[in-house]
N, C-alpha and C. Protein backbone atom coordinates (compact mmCIF):
# COMPACT_ATOMS: atom_id res chain seq x y z
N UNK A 1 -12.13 79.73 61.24
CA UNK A 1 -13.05 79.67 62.37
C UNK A 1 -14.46 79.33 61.90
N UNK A 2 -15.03 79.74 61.17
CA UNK A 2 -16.36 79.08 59.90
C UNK A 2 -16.28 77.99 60.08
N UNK A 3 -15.56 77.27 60.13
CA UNK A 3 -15.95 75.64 59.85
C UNK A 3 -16.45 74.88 60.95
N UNK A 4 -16.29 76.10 62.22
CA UNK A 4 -17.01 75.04 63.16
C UNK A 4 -18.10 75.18 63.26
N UNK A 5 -19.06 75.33 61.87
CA UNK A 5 -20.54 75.32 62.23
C UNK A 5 -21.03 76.18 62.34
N UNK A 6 -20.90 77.57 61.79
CA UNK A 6 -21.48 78.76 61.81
C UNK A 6 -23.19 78.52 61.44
N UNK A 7 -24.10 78.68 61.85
CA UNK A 7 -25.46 78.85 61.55
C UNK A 7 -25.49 79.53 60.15
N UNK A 8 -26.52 79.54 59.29
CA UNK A 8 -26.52 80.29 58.79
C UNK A 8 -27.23 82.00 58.58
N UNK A 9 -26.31 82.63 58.08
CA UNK A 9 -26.59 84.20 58.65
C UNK A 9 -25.99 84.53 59.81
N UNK A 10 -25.21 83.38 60.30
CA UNK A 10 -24.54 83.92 61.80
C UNK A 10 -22.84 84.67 61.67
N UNK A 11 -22.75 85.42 62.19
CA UNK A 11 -21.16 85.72 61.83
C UNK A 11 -20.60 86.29 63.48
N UNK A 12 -19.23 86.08 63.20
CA UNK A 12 -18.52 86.57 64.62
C UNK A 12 -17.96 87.86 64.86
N UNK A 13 -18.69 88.42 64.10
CA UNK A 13 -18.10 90.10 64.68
C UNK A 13 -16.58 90.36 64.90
N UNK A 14 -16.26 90.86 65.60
CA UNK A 14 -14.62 91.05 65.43
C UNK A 14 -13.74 89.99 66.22
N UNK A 15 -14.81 89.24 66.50
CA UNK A 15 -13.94 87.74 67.17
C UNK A 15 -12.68 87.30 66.36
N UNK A 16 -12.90 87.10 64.80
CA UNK A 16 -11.44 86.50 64.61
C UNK A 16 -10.19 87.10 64.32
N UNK A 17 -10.47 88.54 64.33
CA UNK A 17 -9.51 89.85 64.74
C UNK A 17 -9.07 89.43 66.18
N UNK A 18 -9.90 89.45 67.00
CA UNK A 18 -9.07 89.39 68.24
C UNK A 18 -8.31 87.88 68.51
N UNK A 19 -8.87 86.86 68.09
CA UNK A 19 -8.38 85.52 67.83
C UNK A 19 -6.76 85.76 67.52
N UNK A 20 -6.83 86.84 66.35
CA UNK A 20 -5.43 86.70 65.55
C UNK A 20 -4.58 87.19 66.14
N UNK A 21 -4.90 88.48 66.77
CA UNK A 21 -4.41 89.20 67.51
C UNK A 21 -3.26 88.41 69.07
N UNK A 22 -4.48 87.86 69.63
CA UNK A 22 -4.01 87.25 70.91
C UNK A 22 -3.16 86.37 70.20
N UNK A 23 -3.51 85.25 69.59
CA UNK A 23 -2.64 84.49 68.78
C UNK A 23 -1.22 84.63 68.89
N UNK A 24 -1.13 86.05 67.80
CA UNK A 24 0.01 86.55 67.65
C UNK A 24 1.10 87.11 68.59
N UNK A 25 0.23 87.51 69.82
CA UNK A 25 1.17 87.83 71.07
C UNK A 25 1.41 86.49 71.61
N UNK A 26 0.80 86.06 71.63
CA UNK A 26 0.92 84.73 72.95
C UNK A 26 2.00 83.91 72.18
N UNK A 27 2.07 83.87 70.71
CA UNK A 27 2.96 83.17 70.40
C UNK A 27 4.35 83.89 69.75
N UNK A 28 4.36 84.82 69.99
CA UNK A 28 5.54 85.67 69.98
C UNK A 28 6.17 86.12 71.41
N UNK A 29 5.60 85.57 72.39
CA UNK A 29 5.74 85.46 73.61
C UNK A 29 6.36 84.24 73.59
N UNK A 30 6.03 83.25 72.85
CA UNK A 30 6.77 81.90 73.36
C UNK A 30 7.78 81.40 72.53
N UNK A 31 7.80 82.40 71.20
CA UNK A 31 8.91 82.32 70.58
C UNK A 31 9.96 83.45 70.85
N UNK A 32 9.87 84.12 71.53
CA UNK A 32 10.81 85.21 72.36
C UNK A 32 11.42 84.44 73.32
N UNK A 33 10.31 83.77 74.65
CA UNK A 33 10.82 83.40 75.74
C UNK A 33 10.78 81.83 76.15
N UNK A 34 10.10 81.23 75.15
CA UNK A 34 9.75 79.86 75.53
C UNK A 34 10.96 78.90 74.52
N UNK A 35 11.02 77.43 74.52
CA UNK A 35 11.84 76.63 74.39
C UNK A 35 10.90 75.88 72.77
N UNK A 36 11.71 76.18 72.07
CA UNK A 36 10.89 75.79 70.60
C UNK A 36 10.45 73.72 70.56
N UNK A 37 9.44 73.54 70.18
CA UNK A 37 8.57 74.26 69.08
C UNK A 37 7.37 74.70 70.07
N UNK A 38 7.25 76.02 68.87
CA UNK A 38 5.67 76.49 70.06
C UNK A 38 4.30 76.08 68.82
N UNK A 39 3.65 75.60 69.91
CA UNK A 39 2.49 74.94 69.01
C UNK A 39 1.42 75.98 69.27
N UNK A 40 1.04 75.94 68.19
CA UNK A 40 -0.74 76.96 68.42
C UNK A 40 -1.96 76.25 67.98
N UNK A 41 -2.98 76.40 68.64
CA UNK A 41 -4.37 75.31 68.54
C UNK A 41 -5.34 76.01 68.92
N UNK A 42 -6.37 75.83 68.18
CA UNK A 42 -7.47 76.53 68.01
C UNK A 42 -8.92 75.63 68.62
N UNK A 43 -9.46 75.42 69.34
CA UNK A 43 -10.69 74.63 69.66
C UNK A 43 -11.94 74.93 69.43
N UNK A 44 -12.85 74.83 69.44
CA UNK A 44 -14.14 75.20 69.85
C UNK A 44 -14.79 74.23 70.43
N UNK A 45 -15.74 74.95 71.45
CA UNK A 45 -16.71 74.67 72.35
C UNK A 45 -17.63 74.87 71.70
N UNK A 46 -19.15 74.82 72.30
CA UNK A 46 -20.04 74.62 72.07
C UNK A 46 -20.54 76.18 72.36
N UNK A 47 -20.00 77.37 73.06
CA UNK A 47 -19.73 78.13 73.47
C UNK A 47 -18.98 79.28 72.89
N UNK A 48 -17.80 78.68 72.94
CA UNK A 48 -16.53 78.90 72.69
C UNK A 48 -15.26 79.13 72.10
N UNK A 49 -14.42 80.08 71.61
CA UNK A 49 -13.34 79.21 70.61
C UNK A 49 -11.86 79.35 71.64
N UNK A 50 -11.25 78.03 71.96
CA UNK A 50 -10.31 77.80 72.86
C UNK A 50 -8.88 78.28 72.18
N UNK A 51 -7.92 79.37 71.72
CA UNK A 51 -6.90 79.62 71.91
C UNK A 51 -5.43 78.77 72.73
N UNK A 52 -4.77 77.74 72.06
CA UNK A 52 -4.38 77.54 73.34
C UNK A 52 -2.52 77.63 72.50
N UNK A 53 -1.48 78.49 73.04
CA UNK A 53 -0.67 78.23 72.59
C UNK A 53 1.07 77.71 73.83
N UNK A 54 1.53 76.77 73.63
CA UNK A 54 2.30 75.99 73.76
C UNK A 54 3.97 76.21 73.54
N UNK A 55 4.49 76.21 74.49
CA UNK A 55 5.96 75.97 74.14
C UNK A 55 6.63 75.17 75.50
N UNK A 56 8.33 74.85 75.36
CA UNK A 56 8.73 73.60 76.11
C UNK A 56 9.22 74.23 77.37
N UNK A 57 8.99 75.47 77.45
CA UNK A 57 10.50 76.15 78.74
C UNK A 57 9.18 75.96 79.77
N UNK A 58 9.31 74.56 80.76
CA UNK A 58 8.50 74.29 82.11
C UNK A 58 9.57 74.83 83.08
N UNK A 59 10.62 75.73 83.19
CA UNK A 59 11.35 76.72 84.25
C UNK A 59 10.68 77.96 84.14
N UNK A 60 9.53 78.31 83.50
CA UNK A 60 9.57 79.70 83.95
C UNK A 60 7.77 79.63 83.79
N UNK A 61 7.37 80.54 84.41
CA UNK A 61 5.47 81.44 84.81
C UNK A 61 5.07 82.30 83.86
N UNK A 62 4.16 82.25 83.23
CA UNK A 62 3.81 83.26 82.42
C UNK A 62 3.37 84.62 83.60
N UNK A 63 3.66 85.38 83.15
CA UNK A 63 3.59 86.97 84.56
C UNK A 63 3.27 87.90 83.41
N UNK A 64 2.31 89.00 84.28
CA UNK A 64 2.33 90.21 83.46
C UNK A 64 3.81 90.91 83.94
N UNK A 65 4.22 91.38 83.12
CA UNK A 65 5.13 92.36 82.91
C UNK A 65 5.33 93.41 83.53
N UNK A 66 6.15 94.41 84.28
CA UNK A 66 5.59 95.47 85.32
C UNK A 66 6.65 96.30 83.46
N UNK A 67 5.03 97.16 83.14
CA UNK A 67 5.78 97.68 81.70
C UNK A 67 5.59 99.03 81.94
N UNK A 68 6.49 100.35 81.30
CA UNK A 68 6.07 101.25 81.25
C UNK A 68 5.93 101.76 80.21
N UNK A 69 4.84 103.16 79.83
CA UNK A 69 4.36 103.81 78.38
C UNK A 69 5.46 103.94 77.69
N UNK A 70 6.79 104.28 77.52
CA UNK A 70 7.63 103.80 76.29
C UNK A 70 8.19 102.42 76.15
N UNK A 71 8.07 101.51 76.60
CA UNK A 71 8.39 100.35 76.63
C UNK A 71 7.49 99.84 75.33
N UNK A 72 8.75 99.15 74.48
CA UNK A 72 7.73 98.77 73.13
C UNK A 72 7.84 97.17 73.66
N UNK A 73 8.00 96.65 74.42
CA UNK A 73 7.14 95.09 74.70
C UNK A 73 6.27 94.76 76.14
N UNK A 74 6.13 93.88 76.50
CA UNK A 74 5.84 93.62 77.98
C UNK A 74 4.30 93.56 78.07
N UNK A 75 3.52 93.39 76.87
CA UNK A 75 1.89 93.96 77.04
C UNK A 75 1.25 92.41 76.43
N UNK A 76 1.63 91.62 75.74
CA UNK A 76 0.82 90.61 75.52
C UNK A 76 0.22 89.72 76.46
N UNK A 77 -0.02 89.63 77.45
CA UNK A 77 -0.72 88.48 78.62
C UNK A 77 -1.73 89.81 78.45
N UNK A 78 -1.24 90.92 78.88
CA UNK A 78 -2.87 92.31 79.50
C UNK A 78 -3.38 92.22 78.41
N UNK A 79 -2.79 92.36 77.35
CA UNK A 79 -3.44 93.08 76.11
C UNK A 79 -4.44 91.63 75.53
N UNK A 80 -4.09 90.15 75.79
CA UNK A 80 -5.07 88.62 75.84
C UNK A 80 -6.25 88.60 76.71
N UNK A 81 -5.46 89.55 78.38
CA UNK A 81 -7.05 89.59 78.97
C UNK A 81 -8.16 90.68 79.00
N UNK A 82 -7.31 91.63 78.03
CA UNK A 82 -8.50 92.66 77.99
C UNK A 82 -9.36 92.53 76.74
N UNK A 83 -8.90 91.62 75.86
CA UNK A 83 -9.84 91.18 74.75
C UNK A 83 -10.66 90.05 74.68
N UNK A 84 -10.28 88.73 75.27
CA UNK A 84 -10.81 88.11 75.80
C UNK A 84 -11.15 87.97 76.96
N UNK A 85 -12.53 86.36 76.77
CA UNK A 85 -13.01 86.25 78.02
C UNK A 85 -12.73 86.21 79.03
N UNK A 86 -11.47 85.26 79.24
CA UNK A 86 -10.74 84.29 80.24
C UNK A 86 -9.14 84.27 79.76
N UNK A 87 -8.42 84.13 80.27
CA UNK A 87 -6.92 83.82 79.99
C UNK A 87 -6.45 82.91 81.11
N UNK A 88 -5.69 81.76 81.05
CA UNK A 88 -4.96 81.20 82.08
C UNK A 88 -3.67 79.92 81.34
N UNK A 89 -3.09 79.85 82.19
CA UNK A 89 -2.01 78.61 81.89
C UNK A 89 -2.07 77.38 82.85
N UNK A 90 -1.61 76.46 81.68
CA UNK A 90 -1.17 75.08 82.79
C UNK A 90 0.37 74.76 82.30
N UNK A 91 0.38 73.33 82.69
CA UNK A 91 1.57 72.44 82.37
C UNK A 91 1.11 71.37 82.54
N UNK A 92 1.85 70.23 80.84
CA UNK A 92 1.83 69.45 80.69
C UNK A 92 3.25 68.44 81.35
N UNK A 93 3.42 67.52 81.11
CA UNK A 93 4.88 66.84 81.52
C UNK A 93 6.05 67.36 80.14
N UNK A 94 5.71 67.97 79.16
CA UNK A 94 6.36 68.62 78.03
C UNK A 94 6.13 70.08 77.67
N UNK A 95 5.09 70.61 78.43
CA UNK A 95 4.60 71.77 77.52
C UNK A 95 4.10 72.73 78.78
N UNK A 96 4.62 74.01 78.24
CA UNK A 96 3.31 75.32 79.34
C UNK A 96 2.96 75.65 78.17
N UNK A 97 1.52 75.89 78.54
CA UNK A 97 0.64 76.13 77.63
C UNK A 97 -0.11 77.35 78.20
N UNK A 98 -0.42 78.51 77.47
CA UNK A 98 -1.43 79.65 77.57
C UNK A 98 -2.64 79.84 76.77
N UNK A 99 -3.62 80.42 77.73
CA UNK A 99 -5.07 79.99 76.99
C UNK A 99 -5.77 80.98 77.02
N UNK A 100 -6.38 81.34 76.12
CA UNK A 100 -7.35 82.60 76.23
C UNK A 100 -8.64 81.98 75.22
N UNK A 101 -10.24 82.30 75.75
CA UNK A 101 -11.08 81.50 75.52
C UNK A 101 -11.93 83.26 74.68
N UNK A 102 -12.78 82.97 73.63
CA UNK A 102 -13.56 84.03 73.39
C UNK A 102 -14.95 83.56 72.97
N UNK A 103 -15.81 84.69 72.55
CA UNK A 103 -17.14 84.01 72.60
C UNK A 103 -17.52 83.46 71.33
N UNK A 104 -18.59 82.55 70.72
CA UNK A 104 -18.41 82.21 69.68
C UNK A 104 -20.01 82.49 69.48
């Protein structure tokens, strides 16, 4: 995440903890439920660092989960929007893609 130009003396606080974090759900989400290969991509804005991860299954919605306290899965979409800024999905003509944006 440094390479996009960090100022100097500037640093991101626990941003690329949560980066890894969401990361890691969103794409264990799409390698659980999505149609391989799941792609993961990292952007930055000017703003921003764009999260965006990718897989092929266009039959199904990314949904929160109706989960309960012993339930050991069902929490990665809540657990993307309570750390980040923004979270949302689209579709490509190949790909649903999920996005979670944080501050940079």
């Amino acid at each position: 995440m440094t390479r996009y130009g960090l100022t100097q003396g500037e640093e991101l606080d626990e941003v690329p903890g949560l980066v890894v974090l969401v990361a890691t759900e969103l794409a264990s989400n799409a390698l659980r439920h999505g149609i391989p290969p799941t792609i993961v991509t990292l952007l930055a804005t000017d703003d921003c660092f764009m999260l965006d991860v990718a897989d092929h299954d266009l039959t199904t919605v990314p949904e929160l989960a109706d989960t309960h306290p012993l339930d050991s899965g069902g929490r990665g979409l809540l657990l993307s929007q309570s750390v980040s800024l923004a979270v949302g999905w689209y579709a490509t003509e190949d790909t649903k893609n999920i996005w979670a944006s944080f501050p940079r």
